[in-house]
PDB file of N, CA and C in Angstrom:
ATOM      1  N   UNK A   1      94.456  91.393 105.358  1.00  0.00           N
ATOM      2  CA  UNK A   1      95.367  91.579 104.242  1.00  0.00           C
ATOM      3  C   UNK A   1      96.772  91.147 104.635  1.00  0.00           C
ATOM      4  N   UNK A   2      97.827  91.286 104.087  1.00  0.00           N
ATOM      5  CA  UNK A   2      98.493  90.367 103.780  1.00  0.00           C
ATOM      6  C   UNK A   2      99.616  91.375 104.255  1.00  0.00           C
ATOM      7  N   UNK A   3     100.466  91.683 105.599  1.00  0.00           N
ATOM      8  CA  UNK A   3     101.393  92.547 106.338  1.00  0.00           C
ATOM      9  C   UNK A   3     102.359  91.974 106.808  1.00  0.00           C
ATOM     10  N   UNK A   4     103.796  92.855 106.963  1.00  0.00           N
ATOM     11  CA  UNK A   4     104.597  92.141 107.295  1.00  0.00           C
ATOM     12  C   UNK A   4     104.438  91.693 108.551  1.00  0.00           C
ATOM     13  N   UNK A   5     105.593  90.677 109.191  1.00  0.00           N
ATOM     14  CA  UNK A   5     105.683  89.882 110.512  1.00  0.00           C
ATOM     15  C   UNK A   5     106.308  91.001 111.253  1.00  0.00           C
ATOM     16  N   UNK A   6     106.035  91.498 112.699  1.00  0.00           N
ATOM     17  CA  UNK A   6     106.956  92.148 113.650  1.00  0.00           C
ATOM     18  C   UNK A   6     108.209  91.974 113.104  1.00  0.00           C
ATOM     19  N   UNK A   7     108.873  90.690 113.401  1.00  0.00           N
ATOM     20  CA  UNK A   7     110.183  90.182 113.254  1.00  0.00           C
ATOM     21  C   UNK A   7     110.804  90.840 111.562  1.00  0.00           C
ATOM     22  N   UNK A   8     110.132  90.730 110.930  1.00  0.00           N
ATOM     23  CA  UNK A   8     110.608  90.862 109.323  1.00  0.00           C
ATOM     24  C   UNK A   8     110.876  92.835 109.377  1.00  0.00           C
ATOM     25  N   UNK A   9     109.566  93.400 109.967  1.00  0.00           N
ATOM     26  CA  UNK A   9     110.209  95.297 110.335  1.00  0.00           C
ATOM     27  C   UNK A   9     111.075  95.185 111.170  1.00  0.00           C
ATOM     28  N   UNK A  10     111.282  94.549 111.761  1.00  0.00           N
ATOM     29  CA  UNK A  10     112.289  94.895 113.200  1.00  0.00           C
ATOM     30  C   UNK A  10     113.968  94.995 112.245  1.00  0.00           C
ATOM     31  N   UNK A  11     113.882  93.416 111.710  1.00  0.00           N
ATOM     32  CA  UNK A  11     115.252  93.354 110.858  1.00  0.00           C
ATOM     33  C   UNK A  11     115.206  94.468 110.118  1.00  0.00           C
ATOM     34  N   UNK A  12     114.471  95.336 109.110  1.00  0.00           N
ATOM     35  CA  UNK A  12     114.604  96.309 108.587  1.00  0.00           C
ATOM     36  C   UNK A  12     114.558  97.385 109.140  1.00  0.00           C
ATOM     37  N   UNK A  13     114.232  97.555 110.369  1.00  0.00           N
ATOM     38  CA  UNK A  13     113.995  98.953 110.641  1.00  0.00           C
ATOM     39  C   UNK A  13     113.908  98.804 112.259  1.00  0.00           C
ATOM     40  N   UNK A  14     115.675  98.302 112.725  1.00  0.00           N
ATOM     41  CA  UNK A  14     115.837  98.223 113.964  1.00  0.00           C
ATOM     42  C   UNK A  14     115.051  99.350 115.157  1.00  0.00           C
ATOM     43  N   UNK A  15     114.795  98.453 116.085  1.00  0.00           N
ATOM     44  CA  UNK A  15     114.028  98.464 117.300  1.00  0.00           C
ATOM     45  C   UNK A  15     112.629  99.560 116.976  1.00  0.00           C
ATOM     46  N   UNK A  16     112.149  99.129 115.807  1.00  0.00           N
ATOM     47  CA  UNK A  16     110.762  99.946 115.267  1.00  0.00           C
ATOM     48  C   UNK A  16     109.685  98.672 115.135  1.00  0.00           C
ATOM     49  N   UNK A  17     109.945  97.254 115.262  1.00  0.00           N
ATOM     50  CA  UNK A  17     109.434  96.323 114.676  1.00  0.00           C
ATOM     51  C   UNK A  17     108.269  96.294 115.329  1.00  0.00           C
ATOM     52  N   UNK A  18     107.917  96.148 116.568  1.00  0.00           N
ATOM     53  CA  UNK A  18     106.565  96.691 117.054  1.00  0.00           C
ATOM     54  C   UNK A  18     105.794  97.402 117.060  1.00  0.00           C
ATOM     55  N   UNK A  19     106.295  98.896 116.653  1.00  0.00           N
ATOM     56  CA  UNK A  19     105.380 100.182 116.763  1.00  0.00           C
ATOM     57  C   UNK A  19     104.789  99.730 115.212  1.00  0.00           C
ATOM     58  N   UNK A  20     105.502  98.989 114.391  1.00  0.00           N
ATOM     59  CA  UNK A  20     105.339  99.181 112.929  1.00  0.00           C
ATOM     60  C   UNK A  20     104.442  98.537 112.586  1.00  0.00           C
ATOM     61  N   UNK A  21     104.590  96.915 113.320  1.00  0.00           N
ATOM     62  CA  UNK A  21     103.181  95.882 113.173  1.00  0.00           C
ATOM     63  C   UNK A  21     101.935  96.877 113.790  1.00  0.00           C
ATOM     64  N   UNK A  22     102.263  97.421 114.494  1.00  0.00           N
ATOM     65  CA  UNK A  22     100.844  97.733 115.666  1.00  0.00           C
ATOM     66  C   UNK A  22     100.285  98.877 114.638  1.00  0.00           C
ATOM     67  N   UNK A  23     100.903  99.444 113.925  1.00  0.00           N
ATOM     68  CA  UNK A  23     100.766 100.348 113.111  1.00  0.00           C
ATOM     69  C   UNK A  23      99.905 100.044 111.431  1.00  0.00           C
ATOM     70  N   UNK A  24     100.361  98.966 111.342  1.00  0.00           N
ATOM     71  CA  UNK A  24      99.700  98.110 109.888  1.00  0.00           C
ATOM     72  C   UNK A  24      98.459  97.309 110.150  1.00  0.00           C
ATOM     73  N   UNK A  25      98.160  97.163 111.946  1.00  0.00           N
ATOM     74  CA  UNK A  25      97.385  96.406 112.188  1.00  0.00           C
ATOM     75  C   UNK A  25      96.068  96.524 113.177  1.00  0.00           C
ATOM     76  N   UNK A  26      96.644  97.867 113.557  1.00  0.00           N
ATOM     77  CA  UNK A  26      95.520  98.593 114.586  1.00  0.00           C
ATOM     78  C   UNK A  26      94.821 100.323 113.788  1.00  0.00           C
ATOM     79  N   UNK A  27      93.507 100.266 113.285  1.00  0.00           N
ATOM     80  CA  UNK A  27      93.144 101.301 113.053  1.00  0.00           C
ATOM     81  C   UNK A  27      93.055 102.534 113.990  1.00  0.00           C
ATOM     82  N   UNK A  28      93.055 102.127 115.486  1.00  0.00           N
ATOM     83  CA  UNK A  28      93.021 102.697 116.634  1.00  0.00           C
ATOM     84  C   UNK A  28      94.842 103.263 116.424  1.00  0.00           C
ATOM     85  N   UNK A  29      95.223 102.846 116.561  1.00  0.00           N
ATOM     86  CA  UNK A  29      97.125 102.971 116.135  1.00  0.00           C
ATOM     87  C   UNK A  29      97.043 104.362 115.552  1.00  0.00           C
ATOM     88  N   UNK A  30      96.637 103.957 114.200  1.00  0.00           N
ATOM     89  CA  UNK A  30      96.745 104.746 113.107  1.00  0.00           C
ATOM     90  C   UNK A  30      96.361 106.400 113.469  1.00  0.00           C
ATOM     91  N   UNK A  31      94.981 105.951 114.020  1.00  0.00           N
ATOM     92  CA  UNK A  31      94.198 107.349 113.817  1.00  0.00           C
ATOM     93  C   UNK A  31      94.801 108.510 115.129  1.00  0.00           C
ATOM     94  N   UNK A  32      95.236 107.283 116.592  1.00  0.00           N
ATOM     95  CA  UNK A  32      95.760 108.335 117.404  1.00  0.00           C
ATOM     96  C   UNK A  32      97.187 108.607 116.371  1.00  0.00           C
ATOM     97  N   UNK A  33      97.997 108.692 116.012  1.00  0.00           N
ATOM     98  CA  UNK A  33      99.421 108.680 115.525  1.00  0.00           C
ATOM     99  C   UNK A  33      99.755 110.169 115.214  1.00  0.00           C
ATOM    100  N   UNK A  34     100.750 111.587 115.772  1.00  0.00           N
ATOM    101  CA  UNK A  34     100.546 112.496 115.587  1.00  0.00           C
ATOM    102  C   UNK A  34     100.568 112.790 113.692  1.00  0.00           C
ATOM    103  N   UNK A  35     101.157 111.949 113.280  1.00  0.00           N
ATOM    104  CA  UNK A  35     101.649 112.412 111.906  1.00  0.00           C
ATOM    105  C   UNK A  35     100.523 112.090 111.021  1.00  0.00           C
ATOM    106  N   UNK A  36      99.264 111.071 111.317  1.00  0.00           N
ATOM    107  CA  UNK A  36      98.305 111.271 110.981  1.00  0.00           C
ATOM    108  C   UNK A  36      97.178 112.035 111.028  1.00  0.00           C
ATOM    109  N   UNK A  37      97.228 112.181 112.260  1.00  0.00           N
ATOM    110  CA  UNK A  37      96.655 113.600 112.746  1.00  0.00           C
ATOM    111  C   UNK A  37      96.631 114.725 111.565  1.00  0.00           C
ATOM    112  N   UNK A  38      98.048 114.728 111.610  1.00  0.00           N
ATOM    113  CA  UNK A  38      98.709 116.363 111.324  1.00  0.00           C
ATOM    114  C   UNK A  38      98.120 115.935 109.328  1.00  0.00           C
ATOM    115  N   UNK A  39      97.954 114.598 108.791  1.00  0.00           N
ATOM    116  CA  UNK A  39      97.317 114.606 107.225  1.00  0.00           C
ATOM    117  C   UNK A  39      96.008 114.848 107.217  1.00  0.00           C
ATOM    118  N   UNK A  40      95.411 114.344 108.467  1.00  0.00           N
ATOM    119  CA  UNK A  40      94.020 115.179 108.437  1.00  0.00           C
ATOM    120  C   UNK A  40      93.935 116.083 108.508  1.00  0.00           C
ATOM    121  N   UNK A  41      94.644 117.102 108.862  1.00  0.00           N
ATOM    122  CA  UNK A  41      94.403 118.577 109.260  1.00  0.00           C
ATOM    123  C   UNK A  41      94.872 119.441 107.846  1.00  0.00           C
ATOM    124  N   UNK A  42      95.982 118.726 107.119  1.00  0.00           N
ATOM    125  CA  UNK A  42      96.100 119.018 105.862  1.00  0.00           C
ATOM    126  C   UNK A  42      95.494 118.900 104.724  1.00  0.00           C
ATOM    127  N   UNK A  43      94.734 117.985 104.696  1.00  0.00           N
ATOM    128  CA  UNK A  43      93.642 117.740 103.351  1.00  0.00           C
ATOM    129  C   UNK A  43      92.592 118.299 103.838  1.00  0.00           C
ATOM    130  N   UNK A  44      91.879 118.293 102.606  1.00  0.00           N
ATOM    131  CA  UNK A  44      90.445 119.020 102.098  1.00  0.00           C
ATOM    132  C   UNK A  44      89.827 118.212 102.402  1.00  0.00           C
ATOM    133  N   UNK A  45      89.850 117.245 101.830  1.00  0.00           N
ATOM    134  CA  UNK A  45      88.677 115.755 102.077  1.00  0.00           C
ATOM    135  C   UNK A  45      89.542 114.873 102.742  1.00  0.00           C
ATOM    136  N   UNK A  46      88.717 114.475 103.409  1.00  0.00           N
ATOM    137  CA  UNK A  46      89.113 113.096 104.585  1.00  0.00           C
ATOM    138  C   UNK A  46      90.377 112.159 104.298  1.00  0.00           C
ATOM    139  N   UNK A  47      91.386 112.009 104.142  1.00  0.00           N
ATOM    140  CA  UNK A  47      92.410 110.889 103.845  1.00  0.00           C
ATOM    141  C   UNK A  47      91.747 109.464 104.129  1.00  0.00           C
ATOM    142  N   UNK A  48      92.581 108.567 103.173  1.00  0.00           N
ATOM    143  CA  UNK A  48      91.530 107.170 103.684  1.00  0.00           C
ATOM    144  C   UNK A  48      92.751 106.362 104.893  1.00  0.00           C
ATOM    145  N   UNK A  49      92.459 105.686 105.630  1.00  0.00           N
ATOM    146  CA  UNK A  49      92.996 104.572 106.422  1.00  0.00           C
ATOM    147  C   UNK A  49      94.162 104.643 106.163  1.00  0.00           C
ATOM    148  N   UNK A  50      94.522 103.739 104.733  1.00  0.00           N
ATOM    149  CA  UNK A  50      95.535 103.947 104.272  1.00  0.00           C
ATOM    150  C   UNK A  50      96.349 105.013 104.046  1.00  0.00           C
ATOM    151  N   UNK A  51      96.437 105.875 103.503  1.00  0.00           N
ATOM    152  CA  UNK A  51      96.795 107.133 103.431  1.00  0.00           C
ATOM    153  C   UNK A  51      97.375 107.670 105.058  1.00  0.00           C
ATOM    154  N   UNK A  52      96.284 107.742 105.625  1.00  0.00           N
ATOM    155  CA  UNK A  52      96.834 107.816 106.690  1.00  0.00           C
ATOM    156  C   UNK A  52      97.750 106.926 107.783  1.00  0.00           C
ATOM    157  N   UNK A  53      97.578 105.837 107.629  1.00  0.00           N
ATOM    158  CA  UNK A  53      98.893 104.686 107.683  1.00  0.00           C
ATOM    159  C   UNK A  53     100.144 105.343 107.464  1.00  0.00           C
ATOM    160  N   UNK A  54      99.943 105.023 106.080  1.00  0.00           N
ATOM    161  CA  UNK A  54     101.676 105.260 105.307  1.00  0.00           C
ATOM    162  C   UNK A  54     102.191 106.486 105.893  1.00  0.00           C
ATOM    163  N   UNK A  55     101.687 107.820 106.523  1.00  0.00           N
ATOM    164  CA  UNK A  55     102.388 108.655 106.821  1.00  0.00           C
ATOM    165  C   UNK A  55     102.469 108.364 108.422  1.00  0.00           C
ATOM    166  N   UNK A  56     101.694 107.610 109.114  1.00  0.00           N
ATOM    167  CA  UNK A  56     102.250 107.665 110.019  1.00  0.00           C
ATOM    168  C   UNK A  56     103.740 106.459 110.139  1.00  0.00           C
ATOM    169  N   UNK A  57     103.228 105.431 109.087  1.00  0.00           N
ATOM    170  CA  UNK A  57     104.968 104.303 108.953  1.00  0.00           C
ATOM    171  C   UNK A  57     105.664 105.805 108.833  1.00  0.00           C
ATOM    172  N   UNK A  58     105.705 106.949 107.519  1.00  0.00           N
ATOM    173  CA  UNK A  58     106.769 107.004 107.316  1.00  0.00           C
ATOM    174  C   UNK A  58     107.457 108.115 108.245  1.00  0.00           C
ATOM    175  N   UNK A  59     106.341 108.683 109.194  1.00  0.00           N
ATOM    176  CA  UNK A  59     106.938 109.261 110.563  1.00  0.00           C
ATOM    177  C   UNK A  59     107.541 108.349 111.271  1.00  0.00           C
ATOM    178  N   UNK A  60     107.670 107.250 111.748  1.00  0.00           N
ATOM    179  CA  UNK A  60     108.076 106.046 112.602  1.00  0.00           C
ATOM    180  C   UNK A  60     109.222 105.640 111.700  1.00  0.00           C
ATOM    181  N   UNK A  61     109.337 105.496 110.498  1.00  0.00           N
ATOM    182  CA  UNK A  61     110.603 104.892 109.927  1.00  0.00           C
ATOM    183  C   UNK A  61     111.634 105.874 109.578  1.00  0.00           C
ATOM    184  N   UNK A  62     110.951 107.232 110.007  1.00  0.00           N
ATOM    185  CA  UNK A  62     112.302 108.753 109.422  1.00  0.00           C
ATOM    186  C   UNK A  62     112.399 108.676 108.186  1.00  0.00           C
ATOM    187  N   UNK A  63     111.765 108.067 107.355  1.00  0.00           N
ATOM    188  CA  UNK A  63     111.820 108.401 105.785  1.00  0.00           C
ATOM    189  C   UNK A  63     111.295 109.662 105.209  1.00  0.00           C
ATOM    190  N   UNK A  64     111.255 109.879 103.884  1.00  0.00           N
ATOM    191  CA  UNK A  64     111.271 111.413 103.391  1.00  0.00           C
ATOM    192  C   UNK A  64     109.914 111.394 103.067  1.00  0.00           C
ATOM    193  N   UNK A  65     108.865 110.849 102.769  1.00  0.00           N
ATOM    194  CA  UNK A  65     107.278 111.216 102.383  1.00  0.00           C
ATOM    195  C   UNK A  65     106.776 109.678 101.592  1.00  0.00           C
ATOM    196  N   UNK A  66     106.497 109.718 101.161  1.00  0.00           N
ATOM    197  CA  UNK A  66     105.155 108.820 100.608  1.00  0.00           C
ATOM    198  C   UNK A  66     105.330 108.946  98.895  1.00  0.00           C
ATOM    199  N   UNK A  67     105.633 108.300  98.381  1.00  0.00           N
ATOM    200  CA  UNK A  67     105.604 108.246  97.066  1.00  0.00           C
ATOM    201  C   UNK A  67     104.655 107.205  96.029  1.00  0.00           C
ATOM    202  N   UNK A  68     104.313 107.435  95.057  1.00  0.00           N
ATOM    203  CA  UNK A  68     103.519 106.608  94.168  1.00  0.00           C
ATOM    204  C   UNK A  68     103.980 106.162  92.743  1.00  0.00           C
ATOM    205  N   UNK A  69     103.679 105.024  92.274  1.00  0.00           N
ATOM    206  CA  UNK A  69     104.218 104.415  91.540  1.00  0.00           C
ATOM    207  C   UNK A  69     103.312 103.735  90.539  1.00  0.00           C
ATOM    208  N   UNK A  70     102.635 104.794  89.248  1.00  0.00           N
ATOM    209  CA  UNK A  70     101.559 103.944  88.531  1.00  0.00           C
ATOM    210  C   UNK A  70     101.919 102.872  87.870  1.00  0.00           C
ATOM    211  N   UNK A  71     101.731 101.562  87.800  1.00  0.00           N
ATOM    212  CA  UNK A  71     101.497 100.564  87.313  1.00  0.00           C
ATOM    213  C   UNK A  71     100.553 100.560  85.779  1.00  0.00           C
ATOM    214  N   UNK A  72     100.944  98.963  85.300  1.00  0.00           N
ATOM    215  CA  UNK A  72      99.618  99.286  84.035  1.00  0.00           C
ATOM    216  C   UNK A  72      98.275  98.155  84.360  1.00  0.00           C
ATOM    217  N   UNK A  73      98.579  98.174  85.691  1.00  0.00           N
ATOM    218  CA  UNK A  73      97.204  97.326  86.454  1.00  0.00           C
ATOM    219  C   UNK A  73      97.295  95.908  85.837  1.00  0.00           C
ATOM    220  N   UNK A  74      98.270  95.693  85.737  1.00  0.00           N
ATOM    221  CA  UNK A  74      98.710  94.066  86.033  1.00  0.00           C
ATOM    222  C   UNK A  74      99.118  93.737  86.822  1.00  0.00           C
ATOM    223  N   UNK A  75      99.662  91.976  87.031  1.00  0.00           N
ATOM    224  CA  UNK A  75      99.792  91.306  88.015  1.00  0.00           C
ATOM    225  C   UNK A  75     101.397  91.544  87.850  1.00  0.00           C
ATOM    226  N   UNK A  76     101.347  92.153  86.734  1.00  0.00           N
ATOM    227  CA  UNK A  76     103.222  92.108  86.929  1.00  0.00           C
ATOM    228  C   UNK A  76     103.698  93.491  87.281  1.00  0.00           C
ATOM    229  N   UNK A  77     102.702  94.553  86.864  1.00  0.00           N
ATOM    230  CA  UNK A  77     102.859  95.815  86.884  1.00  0.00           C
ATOM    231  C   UNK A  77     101.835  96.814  88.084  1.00  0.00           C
ATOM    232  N   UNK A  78     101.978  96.344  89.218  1.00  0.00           N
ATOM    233  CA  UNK A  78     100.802  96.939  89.623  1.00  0.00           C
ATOM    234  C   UNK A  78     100.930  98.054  90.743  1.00  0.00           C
ATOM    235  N   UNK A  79     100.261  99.078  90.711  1.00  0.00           N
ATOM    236  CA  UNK A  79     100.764 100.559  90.764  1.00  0.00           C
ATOM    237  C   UNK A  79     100.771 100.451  92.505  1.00  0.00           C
ATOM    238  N   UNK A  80     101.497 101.039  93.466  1.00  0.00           N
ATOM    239  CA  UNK A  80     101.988 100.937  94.648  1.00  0.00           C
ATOM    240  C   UNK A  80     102.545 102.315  95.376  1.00  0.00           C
ATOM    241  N   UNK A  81     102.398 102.327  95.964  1.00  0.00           N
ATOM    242  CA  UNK A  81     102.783 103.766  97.458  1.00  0.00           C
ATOM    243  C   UNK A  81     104.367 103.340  98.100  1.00  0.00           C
ATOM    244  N   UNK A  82     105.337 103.681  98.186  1.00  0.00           N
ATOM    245  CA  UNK A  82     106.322 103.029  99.478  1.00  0.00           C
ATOM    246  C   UNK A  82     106.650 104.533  99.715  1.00  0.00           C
ATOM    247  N   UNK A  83     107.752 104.077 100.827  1.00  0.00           N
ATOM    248  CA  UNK A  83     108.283 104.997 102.045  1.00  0.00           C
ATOM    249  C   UNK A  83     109.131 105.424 101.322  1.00  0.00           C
ATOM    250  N   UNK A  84     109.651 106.747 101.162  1.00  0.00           N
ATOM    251  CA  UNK A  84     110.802 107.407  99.975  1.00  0.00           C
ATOM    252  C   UNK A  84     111.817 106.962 101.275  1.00  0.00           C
ATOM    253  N   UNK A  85     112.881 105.899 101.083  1.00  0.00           N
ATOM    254  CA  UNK A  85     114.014 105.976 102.281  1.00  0.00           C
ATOM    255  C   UNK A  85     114.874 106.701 101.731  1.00  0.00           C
ATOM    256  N   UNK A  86     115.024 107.305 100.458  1.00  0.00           N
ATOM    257  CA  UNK A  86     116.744 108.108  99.971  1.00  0.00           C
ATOM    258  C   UNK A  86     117.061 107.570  98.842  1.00  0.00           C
ATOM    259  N   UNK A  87     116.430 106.372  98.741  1.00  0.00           N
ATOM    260  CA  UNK A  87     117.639 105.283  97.638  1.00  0.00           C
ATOM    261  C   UNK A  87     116.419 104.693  96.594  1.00  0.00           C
ATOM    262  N   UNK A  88     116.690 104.322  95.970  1.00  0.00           N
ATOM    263  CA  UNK A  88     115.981 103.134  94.689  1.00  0.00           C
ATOM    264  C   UNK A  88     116.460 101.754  95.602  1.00  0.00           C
ATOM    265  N   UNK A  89     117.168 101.638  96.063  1.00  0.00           N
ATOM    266  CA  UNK A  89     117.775 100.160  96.619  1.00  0.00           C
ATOM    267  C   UNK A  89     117.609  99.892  98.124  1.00  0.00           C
ATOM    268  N   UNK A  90     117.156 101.011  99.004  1.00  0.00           N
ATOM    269  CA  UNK A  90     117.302 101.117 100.207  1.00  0.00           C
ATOM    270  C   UNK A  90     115.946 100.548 100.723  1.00  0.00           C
ATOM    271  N   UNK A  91     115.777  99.685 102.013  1.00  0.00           N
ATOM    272  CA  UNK A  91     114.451  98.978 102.347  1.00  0.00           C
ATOM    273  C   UNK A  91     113.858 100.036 102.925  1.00  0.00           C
ATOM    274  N   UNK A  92     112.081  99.464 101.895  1.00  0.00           N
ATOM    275  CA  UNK A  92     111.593 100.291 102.759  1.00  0.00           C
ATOM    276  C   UNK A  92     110.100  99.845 103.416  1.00  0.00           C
ATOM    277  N   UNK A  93     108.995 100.113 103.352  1.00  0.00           N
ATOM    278  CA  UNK A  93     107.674  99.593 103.185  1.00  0.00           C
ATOM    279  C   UNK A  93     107.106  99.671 101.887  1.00  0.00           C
ATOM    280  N   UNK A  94     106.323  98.814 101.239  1.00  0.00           N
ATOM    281  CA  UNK A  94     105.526  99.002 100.190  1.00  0.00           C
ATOM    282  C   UNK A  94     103.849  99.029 100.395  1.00  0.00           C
ATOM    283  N   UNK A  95     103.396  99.371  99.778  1.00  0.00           N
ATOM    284  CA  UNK A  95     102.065  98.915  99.709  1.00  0.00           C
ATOM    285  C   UNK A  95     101.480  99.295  98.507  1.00  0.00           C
ATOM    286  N   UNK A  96     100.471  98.045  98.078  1.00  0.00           N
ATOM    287  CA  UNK A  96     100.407  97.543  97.016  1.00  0.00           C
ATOM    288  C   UNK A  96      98.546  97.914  96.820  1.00  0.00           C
ATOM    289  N   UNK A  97      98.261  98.558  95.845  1.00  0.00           N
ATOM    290  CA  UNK A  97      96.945  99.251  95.406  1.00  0.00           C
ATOM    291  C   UNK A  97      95.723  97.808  96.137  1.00  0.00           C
ATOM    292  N   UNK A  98      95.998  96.589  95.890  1.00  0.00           N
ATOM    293  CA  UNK A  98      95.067  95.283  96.958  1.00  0.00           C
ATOM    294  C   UNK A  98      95.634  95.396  98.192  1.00  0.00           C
ATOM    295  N   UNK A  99      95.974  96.517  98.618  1.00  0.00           N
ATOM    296  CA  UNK A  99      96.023  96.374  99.820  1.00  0.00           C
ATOM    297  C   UNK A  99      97.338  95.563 100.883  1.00  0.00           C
ATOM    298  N   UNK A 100      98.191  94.928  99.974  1.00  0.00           N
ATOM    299  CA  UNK A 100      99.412  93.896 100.109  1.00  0.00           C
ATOM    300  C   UNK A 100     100.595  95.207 101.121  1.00  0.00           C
ATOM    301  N   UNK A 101     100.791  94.807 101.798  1.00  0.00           N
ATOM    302  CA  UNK A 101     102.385  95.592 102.343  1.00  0.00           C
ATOM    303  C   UNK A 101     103.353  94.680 102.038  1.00  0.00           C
ATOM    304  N   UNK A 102     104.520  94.981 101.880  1.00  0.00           N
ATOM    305  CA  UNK A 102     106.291  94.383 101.681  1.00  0.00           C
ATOM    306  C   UNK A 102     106.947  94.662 102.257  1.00  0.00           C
ATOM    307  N   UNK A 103     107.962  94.580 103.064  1.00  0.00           N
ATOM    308  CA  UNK A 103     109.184  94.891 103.208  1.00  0.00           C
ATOM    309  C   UNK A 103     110.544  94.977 102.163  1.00  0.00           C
ATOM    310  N   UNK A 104     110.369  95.685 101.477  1.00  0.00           N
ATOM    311  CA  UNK A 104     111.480  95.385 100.296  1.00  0.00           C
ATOM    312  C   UNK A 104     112.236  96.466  99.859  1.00  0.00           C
ATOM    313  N   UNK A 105     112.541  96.602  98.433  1.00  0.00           N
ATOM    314  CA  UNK A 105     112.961  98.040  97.868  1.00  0.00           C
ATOM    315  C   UNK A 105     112.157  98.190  96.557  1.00  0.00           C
ATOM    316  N   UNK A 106     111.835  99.850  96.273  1.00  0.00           N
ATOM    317  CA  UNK A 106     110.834  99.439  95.424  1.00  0.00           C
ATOM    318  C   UNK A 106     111.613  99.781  94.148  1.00  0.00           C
ATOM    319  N   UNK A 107     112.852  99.506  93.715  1.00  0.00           N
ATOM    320  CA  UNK A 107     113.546  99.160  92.554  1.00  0.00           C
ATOM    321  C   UNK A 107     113.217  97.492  92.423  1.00  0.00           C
ATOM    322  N   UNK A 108     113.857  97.047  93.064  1.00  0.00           N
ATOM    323  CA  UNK A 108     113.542  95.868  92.985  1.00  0.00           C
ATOM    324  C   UNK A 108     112.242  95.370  91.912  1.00  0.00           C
ATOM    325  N   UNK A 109     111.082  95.705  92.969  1.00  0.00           N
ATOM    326  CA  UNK A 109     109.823  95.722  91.927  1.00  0.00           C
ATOM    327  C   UNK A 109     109.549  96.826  90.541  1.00  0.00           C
ATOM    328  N   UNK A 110     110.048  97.640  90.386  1.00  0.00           N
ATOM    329  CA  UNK A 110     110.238  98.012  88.994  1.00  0.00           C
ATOM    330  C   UNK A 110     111.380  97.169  88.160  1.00  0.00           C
ATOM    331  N   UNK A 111     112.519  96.522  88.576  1.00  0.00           N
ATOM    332  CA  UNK A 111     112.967  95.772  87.513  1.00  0.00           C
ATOM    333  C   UNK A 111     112.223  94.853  87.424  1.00  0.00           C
ATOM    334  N   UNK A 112     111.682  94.087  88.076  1.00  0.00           N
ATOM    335  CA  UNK A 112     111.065  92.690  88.195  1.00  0.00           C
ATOM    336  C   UNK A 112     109.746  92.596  86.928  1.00  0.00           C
ATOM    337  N   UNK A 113     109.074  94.266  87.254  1.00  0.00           N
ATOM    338  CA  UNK A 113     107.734  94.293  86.302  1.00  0.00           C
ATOM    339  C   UNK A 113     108.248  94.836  85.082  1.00  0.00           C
ATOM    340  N   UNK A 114     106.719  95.300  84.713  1.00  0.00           N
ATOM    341  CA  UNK A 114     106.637  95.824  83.183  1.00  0.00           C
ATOM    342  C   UNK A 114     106.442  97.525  83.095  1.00  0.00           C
ATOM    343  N   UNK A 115     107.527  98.049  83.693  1.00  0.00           N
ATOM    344  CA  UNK A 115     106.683  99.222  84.080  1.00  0.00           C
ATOM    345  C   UNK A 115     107.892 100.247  82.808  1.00  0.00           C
ATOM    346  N   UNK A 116     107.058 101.420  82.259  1.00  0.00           N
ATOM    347  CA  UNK A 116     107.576 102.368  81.561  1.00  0.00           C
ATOM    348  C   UNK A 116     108.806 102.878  82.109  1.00  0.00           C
TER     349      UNK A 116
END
C-alpha cells in the first residue's frame, strides 16, 4: 500500500522519520510497540493491524488519539482515521479507509472534498 517515504515523516515529525516508516511497514514493529500492546489489552475484540498502527504512530508522534472522519464513500469524499495533532491545519498522519497513509493536514482534505 501506498506509505509515506522515511524522508517525507522525518520533515514532519523531526528525528521520528525512521521509527515512523518502520512503524507503517513492519507488522513485527507494530505488534511489539507498548501503545499497541496497551489497545489490545483495552478492547473486547481483537483490534485490527491497523488500528493498532495508528495508536502506536500516535504514541511516537505525541499526538492526542486517533480520530475518524466519515466520508460519503467517494473518490472525493472518502472516510479516513488521522493523528488528532491539536489543530485542523497542523501535520499529521492520515490514513485512508484503502488503506493509503499521507502526510498532510486533515482540513486540508475536508476542504478539498465533499464532505457535510
Amino acid at each position: 500500500m501506498n506509505k509515506p517515504s522515511e524522508q517525507t515523516l522525518e520533515r514532519a515529525f523531526p528525528t521520528k522519520g525512521k521509527v515512523l516508516r518502520r512503524l507503517l511497514t513492519s507488522r513485527r514493529a507494530v505488534e511489539a510497540h507498548p501503545a499497541a500492546i496497551a489497545r489490545v489489552k483495552e478492547c473486547y475484540h481483537a483490534p485490527t493491524l491497523a488500528d493498532m498502527r495508528m495508536h502506536a504512530l500516535n504514541a511516537e508522534t505525541e499526538c492526542f488519539g486517533v480520530e475518524y472522519v466519515k466520508g460519503k464513500g467517494t473518490r472525493r469524499s472518502p472516510s479516513f482515521e488521522y493523528l488528532n495533532a491539536g489543530d485542523t491545519y497542523n501535520t499529521t498522519i492520515v490514513r485512508f479507509t484503502d488503506g493509503r497513509y499521507r502526510v498532510t493536514t486533515w482540513g486540508d482534505i475536508v476542504e478539498r472534498g465533499n464532505y457535510d
